[in-house]
N, C-alpha and C. Protein backbone atom coordinates (compact mmCIF):
# COMPACT_ATOMS: atom_id res chain seq x y z
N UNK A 1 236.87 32.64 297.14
CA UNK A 1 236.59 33.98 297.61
C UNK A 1 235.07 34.19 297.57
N UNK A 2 234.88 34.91 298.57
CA UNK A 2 233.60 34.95 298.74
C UNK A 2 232.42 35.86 297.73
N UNK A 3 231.72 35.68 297.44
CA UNK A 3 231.12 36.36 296.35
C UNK A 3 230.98 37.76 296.02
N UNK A 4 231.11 38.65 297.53
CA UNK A 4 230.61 39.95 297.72
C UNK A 4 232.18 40.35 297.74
N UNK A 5 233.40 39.75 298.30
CA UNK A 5 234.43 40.39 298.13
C UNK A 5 234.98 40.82 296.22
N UNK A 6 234.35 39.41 295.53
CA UNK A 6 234.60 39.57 294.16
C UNK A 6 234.10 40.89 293.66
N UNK A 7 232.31 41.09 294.01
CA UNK A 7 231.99 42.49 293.56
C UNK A 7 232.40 43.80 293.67
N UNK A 8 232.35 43.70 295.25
CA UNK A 8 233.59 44.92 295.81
C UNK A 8 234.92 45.29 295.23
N UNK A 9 235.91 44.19 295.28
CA UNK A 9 236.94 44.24 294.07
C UNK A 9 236.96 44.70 292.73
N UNK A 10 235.41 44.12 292.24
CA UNK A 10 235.65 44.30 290.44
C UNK A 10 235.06 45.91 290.28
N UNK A 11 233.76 46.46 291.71
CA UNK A 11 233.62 47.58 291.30
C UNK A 11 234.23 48.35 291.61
N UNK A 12 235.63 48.19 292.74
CA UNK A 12 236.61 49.27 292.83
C UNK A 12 237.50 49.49 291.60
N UNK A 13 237.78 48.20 291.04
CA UNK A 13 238.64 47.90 289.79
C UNK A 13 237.72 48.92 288.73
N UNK A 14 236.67 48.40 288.12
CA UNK A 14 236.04 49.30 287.41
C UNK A 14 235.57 51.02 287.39
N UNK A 15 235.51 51.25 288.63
CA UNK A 15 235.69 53.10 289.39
C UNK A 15 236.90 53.27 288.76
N UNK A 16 238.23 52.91 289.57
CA UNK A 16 239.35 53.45 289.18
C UNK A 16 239.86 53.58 287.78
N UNK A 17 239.35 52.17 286.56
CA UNK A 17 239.74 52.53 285.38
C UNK A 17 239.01 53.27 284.57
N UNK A 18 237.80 53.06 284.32
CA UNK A 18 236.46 53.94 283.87
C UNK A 18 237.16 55.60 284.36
N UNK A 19 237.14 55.57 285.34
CA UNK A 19 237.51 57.52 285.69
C UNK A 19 238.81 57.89 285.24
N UNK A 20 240.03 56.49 285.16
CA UNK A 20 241.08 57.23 284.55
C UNK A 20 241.44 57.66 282.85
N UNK A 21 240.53 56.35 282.48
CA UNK A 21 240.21 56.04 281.20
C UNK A 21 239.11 57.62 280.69
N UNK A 22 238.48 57.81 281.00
CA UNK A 22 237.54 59.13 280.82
C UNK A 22 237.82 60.40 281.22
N UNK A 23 238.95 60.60 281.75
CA UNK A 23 239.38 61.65 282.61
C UNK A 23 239.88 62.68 281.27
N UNK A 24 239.73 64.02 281.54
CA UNK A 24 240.06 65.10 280.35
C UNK A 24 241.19 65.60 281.19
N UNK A 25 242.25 65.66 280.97
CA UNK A 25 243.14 66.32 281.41
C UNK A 25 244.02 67.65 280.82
N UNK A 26 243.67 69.05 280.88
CA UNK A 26 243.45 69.97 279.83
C UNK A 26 244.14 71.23 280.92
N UNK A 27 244.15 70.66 282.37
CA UNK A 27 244.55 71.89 283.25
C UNK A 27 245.76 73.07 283.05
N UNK A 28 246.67 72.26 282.22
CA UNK A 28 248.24 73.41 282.29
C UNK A 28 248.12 73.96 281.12
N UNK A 29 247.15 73.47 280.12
CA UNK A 29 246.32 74.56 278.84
C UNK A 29 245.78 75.50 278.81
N UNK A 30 245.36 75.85 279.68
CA UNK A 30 244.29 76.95 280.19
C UNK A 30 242.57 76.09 279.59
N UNK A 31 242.66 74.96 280.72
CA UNK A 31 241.48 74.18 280.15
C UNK A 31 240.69 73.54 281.67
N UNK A 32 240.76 72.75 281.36
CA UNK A 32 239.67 72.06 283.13
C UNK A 32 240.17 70.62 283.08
N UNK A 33 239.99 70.15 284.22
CA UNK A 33 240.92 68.15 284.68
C UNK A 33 239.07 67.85 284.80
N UNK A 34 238.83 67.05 284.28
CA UNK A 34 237.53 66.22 284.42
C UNK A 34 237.71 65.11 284.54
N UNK A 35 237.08 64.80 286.07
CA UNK A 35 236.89 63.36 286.40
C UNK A 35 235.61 62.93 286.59
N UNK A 36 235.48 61.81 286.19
CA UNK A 36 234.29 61.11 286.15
C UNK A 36 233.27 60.78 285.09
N UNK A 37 232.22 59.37 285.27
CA UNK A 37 232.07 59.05 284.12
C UNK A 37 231.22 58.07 285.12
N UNK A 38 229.82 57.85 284.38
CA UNK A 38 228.73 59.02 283.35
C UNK A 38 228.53 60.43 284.15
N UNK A 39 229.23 60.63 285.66
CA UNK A 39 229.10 62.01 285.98
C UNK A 39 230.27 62.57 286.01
N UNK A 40 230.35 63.83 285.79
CA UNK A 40 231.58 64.16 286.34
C UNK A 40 231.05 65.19 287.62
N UNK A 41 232.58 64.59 288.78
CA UNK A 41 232.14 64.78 290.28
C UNK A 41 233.43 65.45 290.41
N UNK A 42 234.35 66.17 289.60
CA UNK A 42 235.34 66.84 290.10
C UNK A 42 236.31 67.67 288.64
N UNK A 43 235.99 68.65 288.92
CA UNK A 43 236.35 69.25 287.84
C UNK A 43 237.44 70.80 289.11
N UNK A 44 238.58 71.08 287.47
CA UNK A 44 239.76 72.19 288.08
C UNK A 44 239.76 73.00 287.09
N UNK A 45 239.40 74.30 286.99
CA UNK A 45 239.90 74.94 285.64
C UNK A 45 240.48 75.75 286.40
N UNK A 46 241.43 76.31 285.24
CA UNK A 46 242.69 77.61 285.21
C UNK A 46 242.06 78.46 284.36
N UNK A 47 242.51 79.84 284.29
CA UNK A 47 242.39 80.29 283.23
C UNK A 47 243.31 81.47 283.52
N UNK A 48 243.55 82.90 282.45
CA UNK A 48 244.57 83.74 282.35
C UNK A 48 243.55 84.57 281.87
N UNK A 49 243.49 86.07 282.58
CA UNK A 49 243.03 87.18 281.96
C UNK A 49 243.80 88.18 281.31
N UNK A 50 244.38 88.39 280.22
CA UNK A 50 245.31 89.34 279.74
C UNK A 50 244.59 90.25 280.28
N UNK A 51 244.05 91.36 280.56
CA UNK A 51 243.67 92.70 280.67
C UNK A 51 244.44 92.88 282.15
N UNK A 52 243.79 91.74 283.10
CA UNK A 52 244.32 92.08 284.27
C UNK A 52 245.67 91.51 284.36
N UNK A 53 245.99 90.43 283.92
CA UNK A 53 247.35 90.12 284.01
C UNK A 53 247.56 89.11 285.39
N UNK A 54 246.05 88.28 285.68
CA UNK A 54 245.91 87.72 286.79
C UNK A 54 245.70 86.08 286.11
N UNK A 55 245.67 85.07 286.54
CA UNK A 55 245.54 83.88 286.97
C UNK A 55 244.57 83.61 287.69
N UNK A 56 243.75 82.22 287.82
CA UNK A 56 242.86 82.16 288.53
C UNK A 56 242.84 80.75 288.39
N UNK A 57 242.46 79.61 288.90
CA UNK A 57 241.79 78.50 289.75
C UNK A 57 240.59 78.49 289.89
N UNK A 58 239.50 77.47 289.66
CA UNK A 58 238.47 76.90 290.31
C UNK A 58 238.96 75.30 290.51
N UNK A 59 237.96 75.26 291.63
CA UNK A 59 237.51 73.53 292.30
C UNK A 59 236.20 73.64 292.31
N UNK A 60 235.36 72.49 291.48
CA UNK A 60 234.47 72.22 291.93
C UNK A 60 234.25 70.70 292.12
N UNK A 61 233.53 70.27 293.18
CA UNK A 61 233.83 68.70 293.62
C UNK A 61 232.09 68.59 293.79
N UNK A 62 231.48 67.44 292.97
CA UNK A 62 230.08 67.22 293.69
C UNK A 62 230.07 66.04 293.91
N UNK A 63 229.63 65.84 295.09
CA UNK A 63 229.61 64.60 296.44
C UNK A 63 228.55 63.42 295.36
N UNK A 64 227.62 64.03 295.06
CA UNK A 64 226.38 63.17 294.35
C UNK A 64 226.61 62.36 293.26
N UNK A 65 227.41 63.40 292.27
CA UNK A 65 228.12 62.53 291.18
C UNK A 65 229.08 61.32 290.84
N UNK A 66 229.79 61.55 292.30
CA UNK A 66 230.91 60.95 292.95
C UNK A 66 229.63 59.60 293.12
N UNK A 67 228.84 59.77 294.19
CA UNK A 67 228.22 58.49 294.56
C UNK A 67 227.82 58.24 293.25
N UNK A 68 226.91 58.68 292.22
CA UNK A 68 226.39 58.28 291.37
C UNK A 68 227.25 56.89 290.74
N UNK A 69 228.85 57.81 290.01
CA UNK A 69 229.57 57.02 289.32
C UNK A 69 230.10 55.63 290.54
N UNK A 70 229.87 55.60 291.71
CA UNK A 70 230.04 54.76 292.80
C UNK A 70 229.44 53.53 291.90
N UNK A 71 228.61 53.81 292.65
CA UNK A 71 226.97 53.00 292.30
C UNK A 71 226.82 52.62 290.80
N UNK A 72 227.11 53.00 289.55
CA UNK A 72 227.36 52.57 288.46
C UNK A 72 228.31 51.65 288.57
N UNK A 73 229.96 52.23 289.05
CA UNK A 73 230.73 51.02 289.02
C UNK A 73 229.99 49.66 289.38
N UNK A 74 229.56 49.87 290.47
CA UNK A 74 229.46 48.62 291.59
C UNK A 74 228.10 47.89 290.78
N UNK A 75 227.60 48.39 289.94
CA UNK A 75 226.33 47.77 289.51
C UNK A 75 226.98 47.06 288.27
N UNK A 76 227.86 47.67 287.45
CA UNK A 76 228.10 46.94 286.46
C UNK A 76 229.02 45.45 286.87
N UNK A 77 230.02 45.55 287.97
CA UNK A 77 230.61 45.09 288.50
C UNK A 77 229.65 43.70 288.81
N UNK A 78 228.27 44.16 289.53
CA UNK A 78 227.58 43.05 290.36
C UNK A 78 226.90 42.50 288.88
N UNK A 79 226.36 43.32 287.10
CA UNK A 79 226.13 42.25 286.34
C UNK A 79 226.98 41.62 285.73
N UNK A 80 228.19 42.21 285.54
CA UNK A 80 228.95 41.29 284.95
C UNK A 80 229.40 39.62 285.98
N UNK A 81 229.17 39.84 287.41
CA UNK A 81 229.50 38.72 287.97
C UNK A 81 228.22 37.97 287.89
N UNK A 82 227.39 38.45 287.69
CA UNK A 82 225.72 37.78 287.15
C UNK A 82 226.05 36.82 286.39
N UNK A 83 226.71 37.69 284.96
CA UNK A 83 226.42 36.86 283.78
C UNK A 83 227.29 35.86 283.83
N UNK A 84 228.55 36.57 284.26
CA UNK A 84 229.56 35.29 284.35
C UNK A 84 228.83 33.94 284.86
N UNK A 85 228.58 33.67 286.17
CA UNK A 85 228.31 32.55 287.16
C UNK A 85 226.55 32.01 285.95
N UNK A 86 226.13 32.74 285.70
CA UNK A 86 224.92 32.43 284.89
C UNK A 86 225.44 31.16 283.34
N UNK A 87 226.65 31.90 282.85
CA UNK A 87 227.24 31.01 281.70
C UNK A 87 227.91 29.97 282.24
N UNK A 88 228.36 30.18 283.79
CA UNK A 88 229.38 29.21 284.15
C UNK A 88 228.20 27.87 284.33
N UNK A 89 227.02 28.07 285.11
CA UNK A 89 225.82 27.10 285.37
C UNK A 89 225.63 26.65 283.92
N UNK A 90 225.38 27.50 282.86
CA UNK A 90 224.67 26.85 281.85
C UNK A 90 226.07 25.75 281.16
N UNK A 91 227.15 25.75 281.55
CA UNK A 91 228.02 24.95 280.86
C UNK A 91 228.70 25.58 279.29
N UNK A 92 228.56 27.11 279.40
CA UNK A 92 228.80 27.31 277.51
C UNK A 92 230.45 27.39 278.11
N UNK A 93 230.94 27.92 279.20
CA UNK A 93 232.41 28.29 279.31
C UNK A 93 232.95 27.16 279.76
């Protein structure tokens, strides 16, 4: 396999567990769903006002954070295939 499909792979692999692995999930508490890691790019809170006797929802989604934690995956992804192929040359594995 070709080298760039490996990175692509390991940093989709690493996005998806990193964000599920870090994810706060607190929404049916009267709390907020946080995704993302080292940003968070998508957050839901609920909350309940006794006085009014209302309910409420937010979404907030930021596009930037989203790329940020992108671009982290995919970087850790591209050193860990560094180091690997680096130990595989030197003969320690």
């Amino acid at each position: 396999m070709k080298d760039s499909y490996k990175i692509l792979i390991g940093g989709a692999l690493i996005f998806g567990i990193v964000t599920l692995a870090t994810s706060s999930l607190h929404y049916d508490a009267d709390g907020a769903d946080n995704y993302g890691f080292p940003f968070s790019f998508y957050t839901k809170v609920s909350g309940y006002n006794v006085v009014t006797n209302e309910g409420d929802t937010s979404i907030q989604f930021r596009f930037f954070a989203l790329l940020g934690d992108i671009v982290f995956a995919f970087l850790g992804s591209w050193l860990i295939f560094k180091l690997i192929n680096k130990l595989y040359k030197k003969g320690n594995v």
